[in-house]
C-alpha atoms as a PDB file:
ATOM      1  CA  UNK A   1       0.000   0.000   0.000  1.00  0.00           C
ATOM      2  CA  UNK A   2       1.607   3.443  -0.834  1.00  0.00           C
ATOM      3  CA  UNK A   3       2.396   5.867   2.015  1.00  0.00           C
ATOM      4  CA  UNK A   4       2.256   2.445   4.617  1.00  0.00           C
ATOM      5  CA  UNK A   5       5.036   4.648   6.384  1.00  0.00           C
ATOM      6  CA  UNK A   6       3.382   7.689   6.557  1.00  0.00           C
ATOM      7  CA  UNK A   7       1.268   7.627   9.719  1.00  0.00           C
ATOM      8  CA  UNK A   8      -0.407  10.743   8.684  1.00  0.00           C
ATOM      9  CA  UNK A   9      -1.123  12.244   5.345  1.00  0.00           C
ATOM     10  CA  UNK A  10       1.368  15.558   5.306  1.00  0.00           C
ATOM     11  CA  UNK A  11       2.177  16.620   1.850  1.00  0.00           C
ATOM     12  CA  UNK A  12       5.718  17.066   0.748  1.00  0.00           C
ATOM     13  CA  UNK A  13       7.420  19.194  -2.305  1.00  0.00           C
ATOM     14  CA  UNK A  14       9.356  17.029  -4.776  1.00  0.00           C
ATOM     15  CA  UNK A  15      11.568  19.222  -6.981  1.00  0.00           C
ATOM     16  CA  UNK A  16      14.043  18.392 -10.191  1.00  0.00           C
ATOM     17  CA  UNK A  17      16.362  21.088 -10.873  1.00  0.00           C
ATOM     18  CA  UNK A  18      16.954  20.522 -14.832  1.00  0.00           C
ATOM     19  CA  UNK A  19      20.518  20.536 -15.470  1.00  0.00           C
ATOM     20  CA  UNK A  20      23.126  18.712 -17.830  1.00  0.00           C
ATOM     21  CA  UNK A  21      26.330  17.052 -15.780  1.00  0.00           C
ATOM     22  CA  UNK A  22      28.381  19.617 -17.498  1.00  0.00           C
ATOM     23  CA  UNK A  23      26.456  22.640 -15.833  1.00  0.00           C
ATOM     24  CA  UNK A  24      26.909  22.331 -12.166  1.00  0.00           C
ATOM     25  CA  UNK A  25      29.016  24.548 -10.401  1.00  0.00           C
ATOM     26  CA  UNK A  26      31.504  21.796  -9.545  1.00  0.00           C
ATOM     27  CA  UNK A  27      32.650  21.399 -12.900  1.00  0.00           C
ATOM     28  CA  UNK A  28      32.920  25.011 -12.959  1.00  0.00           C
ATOM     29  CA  UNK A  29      36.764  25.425 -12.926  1.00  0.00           C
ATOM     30  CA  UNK A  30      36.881  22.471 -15.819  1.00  0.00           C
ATOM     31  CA  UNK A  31      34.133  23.542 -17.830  1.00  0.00           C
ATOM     32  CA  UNK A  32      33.475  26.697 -19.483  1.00  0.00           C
ATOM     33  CA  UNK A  33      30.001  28.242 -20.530  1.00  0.00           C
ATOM     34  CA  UNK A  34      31.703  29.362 -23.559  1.00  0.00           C
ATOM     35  CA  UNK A  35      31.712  25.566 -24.282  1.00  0.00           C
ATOM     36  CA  UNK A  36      28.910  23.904 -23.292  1.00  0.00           C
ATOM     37  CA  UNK A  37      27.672  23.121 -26.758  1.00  0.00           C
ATOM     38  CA  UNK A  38      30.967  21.021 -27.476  1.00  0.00           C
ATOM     39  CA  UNK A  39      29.774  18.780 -24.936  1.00  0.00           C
ATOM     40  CA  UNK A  40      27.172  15.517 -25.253  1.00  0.00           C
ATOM     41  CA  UNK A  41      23.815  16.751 -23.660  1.00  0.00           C
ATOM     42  CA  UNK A  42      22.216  14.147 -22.100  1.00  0.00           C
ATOM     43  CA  UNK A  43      19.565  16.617 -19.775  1.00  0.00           C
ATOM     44  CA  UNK A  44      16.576  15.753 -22.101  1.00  0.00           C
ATOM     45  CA  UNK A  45      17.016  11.333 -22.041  1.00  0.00           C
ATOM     46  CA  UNK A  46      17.258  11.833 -18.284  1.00  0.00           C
ATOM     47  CA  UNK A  47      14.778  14.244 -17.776  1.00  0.00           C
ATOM     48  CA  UNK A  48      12.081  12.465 -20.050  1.00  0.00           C
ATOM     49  CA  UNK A  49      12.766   9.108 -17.521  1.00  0.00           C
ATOM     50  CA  UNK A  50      12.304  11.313 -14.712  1.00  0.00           C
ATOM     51  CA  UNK A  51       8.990  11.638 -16.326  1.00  0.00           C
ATOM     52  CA  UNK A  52       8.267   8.112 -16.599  1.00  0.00           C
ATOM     53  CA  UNK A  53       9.244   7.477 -13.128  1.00  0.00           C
ATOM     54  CA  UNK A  54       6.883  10.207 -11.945  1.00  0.00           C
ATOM     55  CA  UNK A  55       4.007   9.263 -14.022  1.00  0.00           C
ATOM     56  CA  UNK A  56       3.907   5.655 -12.756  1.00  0.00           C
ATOM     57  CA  UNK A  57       3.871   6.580  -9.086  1.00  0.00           C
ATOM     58  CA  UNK A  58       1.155   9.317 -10.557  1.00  0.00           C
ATOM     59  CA  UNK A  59       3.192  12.474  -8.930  1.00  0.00           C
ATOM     60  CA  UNK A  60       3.771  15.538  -9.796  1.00  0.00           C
ATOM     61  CA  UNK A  61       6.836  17.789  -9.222  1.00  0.00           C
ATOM     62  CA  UNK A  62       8.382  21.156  -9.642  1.00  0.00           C
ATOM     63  CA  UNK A  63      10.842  21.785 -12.529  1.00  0.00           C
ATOM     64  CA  UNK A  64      13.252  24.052 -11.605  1.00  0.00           C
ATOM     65  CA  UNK A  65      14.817  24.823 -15.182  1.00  0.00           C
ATOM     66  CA  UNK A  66      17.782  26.336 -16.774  1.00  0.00           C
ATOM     67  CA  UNK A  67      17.057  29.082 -19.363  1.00  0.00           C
ATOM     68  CA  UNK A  68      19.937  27.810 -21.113  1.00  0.00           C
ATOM     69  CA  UNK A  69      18.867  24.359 -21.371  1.00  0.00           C
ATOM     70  CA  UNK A  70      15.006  25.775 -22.524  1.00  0.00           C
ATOM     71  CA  UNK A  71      16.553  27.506 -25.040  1.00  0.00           C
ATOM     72  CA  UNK A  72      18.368  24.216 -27.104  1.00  0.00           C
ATOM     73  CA  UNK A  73      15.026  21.870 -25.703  1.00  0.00           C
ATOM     74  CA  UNK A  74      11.737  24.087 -25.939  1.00  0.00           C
ATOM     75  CA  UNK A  75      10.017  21.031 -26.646  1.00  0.00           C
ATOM     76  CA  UNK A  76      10.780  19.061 -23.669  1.00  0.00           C
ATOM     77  CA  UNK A  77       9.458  22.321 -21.066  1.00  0.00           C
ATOM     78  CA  UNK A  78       5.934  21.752 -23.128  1.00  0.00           C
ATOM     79  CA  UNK A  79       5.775  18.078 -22.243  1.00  0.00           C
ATOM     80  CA  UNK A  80       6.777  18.946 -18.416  1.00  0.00           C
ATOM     81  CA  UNK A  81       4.008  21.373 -18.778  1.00  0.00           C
ATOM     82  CA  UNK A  82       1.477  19.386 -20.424  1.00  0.00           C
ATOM     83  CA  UNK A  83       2.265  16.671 -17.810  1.00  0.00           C
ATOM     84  CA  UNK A  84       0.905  18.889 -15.578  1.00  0.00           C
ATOM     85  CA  UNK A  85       4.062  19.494 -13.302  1.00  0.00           C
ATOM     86  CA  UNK A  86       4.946  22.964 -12.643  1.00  0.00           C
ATOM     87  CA  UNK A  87       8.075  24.840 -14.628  1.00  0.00           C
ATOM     88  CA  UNK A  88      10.161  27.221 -12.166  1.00  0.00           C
ATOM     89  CA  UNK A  89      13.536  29.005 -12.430  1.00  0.00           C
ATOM     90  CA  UNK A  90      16.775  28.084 -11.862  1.00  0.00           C
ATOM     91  CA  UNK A  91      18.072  31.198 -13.719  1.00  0.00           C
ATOM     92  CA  UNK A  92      19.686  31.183 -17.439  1.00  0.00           C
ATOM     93  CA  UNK A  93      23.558  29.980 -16.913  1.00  0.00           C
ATOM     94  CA  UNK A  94      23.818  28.841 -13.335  1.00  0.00           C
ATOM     95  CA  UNK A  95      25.811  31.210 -11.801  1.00  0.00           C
ATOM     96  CA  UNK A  96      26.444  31.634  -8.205  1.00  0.00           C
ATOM     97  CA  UNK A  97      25.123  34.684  -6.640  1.00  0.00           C
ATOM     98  CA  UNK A  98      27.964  35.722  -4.506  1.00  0.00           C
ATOM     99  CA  UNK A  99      29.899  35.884  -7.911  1.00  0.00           C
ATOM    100  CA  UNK A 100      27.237  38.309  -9.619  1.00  0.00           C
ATOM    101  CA  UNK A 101      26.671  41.891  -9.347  1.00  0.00           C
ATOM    102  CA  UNK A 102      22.632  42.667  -8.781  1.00  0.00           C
ATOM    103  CA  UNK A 103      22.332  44.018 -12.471  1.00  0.00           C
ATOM    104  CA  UNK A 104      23.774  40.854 -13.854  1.00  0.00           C
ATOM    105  CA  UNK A 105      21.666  39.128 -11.338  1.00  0.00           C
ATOM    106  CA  UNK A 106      18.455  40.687 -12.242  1.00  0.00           C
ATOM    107  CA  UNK A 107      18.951  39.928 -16.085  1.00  0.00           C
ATOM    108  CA  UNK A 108      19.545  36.431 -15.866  1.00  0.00           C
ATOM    109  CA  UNK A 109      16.685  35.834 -13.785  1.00  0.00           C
ATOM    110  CA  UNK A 110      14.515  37.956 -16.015  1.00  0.00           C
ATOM    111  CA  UNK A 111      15.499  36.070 -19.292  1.00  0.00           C
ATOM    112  CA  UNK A 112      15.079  32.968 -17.824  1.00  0.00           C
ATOM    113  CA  UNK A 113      11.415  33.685 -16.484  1.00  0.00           C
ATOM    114  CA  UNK A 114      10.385  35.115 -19.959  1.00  0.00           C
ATOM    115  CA  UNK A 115      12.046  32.203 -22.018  1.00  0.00           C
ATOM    116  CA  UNK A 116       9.892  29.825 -19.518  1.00  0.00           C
ATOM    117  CA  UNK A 117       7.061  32.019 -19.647  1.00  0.00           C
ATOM    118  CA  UNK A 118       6.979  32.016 -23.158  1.00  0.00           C
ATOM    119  CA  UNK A 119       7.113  28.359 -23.930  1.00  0.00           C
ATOM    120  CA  UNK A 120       4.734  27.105 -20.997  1.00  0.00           C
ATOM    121  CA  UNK A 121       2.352  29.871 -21.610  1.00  0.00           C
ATOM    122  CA  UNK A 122       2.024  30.279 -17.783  1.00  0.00           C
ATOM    123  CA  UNK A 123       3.097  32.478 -14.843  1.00  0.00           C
ATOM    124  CA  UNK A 124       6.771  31.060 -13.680  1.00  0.00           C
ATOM    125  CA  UNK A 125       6.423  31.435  -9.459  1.00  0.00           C
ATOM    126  CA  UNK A 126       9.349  29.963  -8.095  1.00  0.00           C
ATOM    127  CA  UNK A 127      13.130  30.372  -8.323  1.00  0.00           C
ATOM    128  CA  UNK A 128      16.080  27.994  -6.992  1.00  0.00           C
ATOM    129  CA  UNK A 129      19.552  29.713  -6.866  1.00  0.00           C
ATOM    130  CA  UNK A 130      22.023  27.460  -8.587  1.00  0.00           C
ATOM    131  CA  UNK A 131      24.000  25.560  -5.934  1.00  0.00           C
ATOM    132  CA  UNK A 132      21.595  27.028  -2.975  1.00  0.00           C
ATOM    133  CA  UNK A 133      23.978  30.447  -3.718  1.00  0.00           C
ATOM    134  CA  UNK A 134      21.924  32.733  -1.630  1.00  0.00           C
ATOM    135  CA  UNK A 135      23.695  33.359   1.668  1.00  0.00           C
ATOM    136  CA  UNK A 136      24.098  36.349   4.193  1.00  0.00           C
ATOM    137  CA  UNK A 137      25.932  37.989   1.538  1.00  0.00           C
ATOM    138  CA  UNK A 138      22.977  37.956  -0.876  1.00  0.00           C
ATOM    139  CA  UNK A 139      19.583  37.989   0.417  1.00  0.00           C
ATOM    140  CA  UNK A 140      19.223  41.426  -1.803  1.00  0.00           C
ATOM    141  CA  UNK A 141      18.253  38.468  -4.304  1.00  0.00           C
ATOM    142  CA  UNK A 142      15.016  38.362  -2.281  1.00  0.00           C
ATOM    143  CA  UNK A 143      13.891  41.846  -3.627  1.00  0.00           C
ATOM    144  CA  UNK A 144      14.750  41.480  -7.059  1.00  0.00           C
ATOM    145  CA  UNK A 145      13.208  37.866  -7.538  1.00  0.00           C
ATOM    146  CA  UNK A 146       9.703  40.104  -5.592  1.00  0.00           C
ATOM    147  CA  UNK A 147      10.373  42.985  -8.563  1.00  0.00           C
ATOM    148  CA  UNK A 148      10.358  40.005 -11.238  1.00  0.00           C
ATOM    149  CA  UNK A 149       7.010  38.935 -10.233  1.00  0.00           C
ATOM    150  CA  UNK A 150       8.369  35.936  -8.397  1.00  0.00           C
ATOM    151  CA  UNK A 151       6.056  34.097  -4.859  1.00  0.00           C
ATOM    152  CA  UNK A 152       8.616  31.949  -3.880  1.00  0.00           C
ATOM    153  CA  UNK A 153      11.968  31.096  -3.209  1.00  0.00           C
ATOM    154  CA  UNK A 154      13.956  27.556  -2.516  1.00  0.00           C
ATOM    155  CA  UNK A 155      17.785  28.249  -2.409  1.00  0.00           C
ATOM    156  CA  UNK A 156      18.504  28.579   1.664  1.00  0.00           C
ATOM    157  CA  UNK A 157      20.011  25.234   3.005  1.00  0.00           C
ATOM    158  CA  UNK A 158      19.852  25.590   6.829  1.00  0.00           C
ATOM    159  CA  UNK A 159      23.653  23.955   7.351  1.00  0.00           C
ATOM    160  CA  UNK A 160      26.807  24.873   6.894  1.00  0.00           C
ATOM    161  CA  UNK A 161      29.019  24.392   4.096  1.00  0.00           C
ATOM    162  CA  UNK A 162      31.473  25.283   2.255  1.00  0.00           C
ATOM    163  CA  UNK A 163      30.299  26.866  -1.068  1.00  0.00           C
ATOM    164  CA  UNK A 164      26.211  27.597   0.807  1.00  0.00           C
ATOM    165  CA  UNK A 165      24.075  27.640   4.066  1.00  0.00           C
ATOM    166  CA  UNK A 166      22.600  29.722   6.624  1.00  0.00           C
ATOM    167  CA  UNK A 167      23.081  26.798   9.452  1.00  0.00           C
ATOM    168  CA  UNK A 168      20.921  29.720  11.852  1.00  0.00           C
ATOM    169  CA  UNK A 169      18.265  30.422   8.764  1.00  0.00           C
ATOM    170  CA  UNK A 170      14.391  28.684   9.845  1.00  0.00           C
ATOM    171  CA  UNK A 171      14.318  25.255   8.614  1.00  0.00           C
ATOM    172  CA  UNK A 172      10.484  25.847   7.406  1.00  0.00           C
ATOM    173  CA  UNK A 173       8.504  27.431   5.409  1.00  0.00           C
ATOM    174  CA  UNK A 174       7.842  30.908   6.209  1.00  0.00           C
ATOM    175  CA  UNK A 175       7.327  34.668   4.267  1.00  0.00           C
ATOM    176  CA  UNK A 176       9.971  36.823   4.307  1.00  0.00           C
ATOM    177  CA  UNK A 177       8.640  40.935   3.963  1.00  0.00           C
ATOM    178  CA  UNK A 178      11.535  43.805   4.813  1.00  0.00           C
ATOM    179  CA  UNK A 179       8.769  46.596   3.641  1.00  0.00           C
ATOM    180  CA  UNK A 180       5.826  45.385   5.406  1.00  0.00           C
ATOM    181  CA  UNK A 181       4.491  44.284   1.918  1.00  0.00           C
ATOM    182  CA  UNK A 182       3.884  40.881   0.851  1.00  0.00           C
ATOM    183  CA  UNK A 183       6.828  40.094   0.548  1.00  0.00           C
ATOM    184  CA  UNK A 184       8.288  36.212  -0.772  1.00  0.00           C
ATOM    185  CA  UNK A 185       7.740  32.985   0.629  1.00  0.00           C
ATOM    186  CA  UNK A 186      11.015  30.949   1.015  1.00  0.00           C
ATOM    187  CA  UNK A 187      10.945  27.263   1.440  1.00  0.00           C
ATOM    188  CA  UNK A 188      14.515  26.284   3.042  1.00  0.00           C
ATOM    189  CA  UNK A 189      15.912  22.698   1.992  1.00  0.00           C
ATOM    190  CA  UNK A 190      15.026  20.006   4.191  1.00  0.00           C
ATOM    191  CA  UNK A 191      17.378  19.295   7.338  1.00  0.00           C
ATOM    192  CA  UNK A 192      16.441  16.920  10.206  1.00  0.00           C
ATOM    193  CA  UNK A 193      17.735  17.869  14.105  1.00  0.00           C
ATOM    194  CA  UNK A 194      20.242  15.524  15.582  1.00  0.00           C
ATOM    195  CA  UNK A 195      21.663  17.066  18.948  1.00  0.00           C
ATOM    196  CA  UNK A 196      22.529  20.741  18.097  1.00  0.00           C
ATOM    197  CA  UNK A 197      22.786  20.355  14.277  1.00  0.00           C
ATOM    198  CA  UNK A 198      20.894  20.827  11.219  1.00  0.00           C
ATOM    199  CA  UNK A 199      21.647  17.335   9.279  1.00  0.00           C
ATOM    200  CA  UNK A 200      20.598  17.631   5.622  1.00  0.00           C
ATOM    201  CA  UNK A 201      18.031  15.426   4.347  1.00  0.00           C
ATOM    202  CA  UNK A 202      16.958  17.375   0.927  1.00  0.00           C
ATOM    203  CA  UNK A 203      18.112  14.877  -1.498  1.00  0.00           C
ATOM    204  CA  UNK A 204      20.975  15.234  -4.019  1.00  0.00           C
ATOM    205  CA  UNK A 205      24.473  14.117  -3.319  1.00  0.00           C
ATOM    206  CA  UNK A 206      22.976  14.080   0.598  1.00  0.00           C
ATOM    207  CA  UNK A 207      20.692  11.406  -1.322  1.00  0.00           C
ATOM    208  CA  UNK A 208      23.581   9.183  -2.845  1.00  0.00           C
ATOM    209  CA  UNK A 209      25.484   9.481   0.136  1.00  0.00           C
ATOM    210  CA  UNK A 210      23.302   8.525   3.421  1.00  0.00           C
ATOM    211  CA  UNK A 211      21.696   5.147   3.183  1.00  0.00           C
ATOM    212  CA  UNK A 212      17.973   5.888   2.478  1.00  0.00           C
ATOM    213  CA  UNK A 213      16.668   4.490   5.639  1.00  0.00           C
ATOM    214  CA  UNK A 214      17.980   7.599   7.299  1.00  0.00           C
ATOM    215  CA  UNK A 215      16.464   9.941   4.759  1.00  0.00           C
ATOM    216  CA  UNK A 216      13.089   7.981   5.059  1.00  0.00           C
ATOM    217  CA  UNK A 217      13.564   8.584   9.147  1.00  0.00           C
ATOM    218  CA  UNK A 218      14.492  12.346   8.610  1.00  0.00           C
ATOM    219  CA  UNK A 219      11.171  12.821   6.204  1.00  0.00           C
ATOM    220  CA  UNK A 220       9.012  10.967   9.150  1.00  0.00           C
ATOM    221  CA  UNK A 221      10.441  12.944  12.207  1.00  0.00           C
ATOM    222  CA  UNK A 222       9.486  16.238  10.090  1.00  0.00           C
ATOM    223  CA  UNK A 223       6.171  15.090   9.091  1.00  0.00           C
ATOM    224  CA  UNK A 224       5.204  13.224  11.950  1.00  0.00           C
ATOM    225  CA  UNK A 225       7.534  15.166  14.981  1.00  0.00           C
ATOM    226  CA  UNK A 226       7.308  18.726  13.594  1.00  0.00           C
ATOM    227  CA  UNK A 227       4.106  18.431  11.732  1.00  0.00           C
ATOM    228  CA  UNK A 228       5.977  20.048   8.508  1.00  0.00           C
ATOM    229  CA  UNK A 229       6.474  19.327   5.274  1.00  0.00           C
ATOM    230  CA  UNK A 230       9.634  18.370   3.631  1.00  0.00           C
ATOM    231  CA  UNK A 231      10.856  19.406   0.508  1.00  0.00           C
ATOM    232  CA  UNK A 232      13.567  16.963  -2.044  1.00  0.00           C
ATOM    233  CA  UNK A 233      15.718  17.667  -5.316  1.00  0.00           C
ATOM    234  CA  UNK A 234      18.054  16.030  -7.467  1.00  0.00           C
ATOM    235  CA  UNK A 235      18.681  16.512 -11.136  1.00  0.00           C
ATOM    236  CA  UNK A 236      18.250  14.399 -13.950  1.00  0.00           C
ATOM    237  CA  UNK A 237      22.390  13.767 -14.438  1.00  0.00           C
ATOM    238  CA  UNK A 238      21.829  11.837 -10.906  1.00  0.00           C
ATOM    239  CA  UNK A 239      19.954   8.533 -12.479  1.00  0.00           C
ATOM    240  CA  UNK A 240      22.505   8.504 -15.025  1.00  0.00           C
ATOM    241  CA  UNK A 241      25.680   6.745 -13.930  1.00  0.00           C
ATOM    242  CA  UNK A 242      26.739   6.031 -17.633  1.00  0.00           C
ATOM    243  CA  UNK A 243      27.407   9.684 -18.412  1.00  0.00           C
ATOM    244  CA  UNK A 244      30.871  11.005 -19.126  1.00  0.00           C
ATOM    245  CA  UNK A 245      33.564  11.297 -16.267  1.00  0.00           C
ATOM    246  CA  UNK A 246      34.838  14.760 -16.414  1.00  0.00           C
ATOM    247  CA  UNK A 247      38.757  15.191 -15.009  1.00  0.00           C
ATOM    248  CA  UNK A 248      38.006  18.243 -12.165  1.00  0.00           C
ATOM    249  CA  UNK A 249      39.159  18.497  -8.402  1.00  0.00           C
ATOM    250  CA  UNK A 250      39.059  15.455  -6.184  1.00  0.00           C
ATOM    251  CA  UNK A 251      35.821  16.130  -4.093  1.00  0.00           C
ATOM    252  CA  UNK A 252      34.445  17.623  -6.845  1.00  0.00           C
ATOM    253  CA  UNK A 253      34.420  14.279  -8.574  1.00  0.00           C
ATOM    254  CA  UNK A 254      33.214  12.636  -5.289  1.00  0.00           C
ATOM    255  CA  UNK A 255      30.043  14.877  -4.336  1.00  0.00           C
ATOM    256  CA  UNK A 256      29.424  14.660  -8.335  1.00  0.00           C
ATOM    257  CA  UNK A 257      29.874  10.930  -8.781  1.00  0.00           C
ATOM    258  CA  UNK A 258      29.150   9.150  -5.819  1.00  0.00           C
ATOM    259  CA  UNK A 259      26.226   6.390  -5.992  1.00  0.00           C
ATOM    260  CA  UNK A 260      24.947   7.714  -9.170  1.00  0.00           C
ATOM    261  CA  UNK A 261      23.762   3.570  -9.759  1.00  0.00           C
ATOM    262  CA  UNK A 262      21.693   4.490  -6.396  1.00  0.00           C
ATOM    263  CA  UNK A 263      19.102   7.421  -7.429  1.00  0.00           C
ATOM    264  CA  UNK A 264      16.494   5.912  -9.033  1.00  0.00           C
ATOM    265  CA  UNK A 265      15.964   2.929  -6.780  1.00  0.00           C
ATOM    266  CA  UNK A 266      15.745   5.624  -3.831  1.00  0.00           C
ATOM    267  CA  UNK A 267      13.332   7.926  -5.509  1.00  0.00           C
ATOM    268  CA  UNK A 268      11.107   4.843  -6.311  1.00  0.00           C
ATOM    269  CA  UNK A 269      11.079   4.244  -2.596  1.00  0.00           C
ATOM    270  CA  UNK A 270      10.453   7.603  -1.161  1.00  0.00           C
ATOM    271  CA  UNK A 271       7.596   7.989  -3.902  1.00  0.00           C
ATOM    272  CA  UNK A 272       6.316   4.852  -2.331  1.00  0.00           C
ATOM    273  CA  UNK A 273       6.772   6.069   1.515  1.00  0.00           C
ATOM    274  CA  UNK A 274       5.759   9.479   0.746  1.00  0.00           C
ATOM    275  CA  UNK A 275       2.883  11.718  -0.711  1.00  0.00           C
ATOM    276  CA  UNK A 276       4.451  14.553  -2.547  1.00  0.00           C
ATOM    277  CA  UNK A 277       3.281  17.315  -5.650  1.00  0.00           C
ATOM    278  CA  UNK A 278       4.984  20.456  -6.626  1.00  0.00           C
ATOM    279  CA  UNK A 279       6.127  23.443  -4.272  1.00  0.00           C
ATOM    280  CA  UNK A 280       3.083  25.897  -5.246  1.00  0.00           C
ATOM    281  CA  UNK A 281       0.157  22.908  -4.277  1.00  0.00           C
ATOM    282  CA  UNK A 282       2.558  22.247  -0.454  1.00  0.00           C
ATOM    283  CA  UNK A 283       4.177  25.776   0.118  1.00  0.00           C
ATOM    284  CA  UNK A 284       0.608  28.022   0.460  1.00  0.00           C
ATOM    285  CA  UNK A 285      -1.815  25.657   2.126  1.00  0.00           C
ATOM    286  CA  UNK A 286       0.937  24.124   4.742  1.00  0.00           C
ATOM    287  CA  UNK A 287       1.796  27.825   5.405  1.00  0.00           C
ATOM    288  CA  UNK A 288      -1.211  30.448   4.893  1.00  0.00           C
ATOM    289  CA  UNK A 289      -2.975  29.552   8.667  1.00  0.00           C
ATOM    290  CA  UNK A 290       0.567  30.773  10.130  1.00  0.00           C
ATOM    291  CA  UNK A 291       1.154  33.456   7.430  1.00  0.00           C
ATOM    292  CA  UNK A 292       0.674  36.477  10.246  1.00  0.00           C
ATOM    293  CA  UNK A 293       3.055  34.504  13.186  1.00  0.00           C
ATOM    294  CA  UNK A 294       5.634  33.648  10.721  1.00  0.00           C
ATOM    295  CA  UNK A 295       6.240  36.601   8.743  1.00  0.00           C
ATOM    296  CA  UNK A 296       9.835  38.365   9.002  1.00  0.00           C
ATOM    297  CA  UNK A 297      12.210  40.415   8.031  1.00  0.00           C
ATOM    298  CA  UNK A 298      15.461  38.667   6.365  1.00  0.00           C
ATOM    299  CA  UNK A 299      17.654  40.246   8.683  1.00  0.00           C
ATOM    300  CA  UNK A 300      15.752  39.227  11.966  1.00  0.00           C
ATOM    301  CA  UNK A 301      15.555  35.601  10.122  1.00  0.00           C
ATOM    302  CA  UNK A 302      19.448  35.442   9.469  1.00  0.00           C
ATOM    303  CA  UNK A 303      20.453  36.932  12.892  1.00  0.00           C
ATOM    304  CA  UNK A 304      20.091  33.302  14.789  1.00  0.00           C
ATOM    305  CA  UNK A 305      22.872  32.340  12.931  1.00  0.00           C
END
């Protein structure tokens, strides 16, 4: 029977962020944007399995996509669409944050919305940072993804590490306002309590790495402990362990690497374990009862870190 672990029926946010193996920001040092065309894309194969996967288990999911990669594959953000998933941002090029000025910022995001916009013929809500880049040094991102038209945010990771996370940031999801208007509703990647720390649960390389009946464990103690919802990623390079080894730093290779044979045999299981659909269909209902108790300035957010 599905959900035979869930012991009550809390709805969680499953999320894809669609980018090619060559994108991510580990590679960066290796891999130039200037090249990315030279190199085999394999984004649309993975991402169209993804979409088997999903459609058997009858879920739907948010797509947090790459202007870049709707550009070369329009016709693969219609069928996400038409599937009935929702399309989101995860800017044009994948740059990190803390590396862009807010002008270059702002016109990223902006192309990437309208080159979304355009092809799903609906409103684009949601933006992820690439590599969860917004950090203490760049939550002026909040205002410009409000200016752009964007609800909500997913790109704070509640831990520390060493290219993200706000380890003091609140784990859940809440609206952040620092003009008293409505300000943008930020849904922070998923991290269980053990003792004093913020263990991330979210998915990814976190995924790969910990054996799943921990992540199943963390999902349960936040549904079932903290009465919360959860929220996962990955990306469709992580069910592919047959794509290309590229030569880059040691860990780099590790964090990329590690397990790929693993992903789709643990998203199979949570989808069994766990009820989930897209951020916009979890993020308002589990939050608009508490909208007037939670609502915060960033800075008075950030400063229990």
């Amino acid at each position: 029977m599905r959900y035979a672990l869930c012991h009550c029926f809390m709805l969680n946010a499953l999320t894809i962020d669609v980018e090619d193996y060559y994108h991510v920001s580990a590679f960066e040092s290796v891999v130039r944007f200037e090249d990315w065309d030279r190199y085999e894309s394999r984004v649309e194969r993975n991402t169209e399995r993804l979409l088997e996967i999903l459609a058997e288990a009858d879920v739907k999911a948010t797509f947090f996509t790459l202007g870049w990669v709707a550009e070369r594959h329009p016709g693969l953000i219609k069928a996400i669409h038409a599937e009935g998933h929702e399309i989101a941002s995860h800017g044009y090029r994948h740059r990190l944050l803390y590396n862009m000025g807010k002008d270059e910022f702002r016109e990223d995001t902006r192309k990437a919305k309208q080159i979304l916009e355009d092809l799903c013929g609906a409103a684009v809500l949601g933006y992820r940072a690439a590599s969860y880049s917004i950090v203490r040094g760049t939550l002026w991102c909040l205002d410009v993804l409000q200016e752009l038209g964007f609800k909500y945010d997913s790109s704070i990771f509640p831990i520390r590490h060493d290219r993200y996370g706000m380890p003091g940031w609140t784990r859940f999801p809440h609206r952040i306002s620092n003009n008293g208007g409505p300000g943008i509703w930020e849904f922070p990647l998923s991290t269980v309590r053990v003792g004093k720390w913020n263990v991330p649960i979210a998915g990814g390389g976190y995924l790969r790495l910990l054996p799943y009946g921990f992540v199943r464990w963390g999902i349960e103690q936040i549904n079932q402990m903290e009465d919360k919802p959860a929220i996962v990623y990955l990306h469709p390079w992580e069910i592919d362990p047959d794509q290309p080894r590229l030569r880059a730093p040691w860990l780099s290779m590790f964090r990329h690497y590690v397990h790929l044979s693993q992903t789709e045999a643990k998203l199979r299981s949570l989808l069994q374990d766990f009820p989930f659909a897209p951020v916009r269909e979890v993020i308002w209902p589990a939050t608009r009862l508490q909208a007037p108790a939670v609502q915060a300035t960033a800075e008075s957010l950030s400063a229990a870190g």
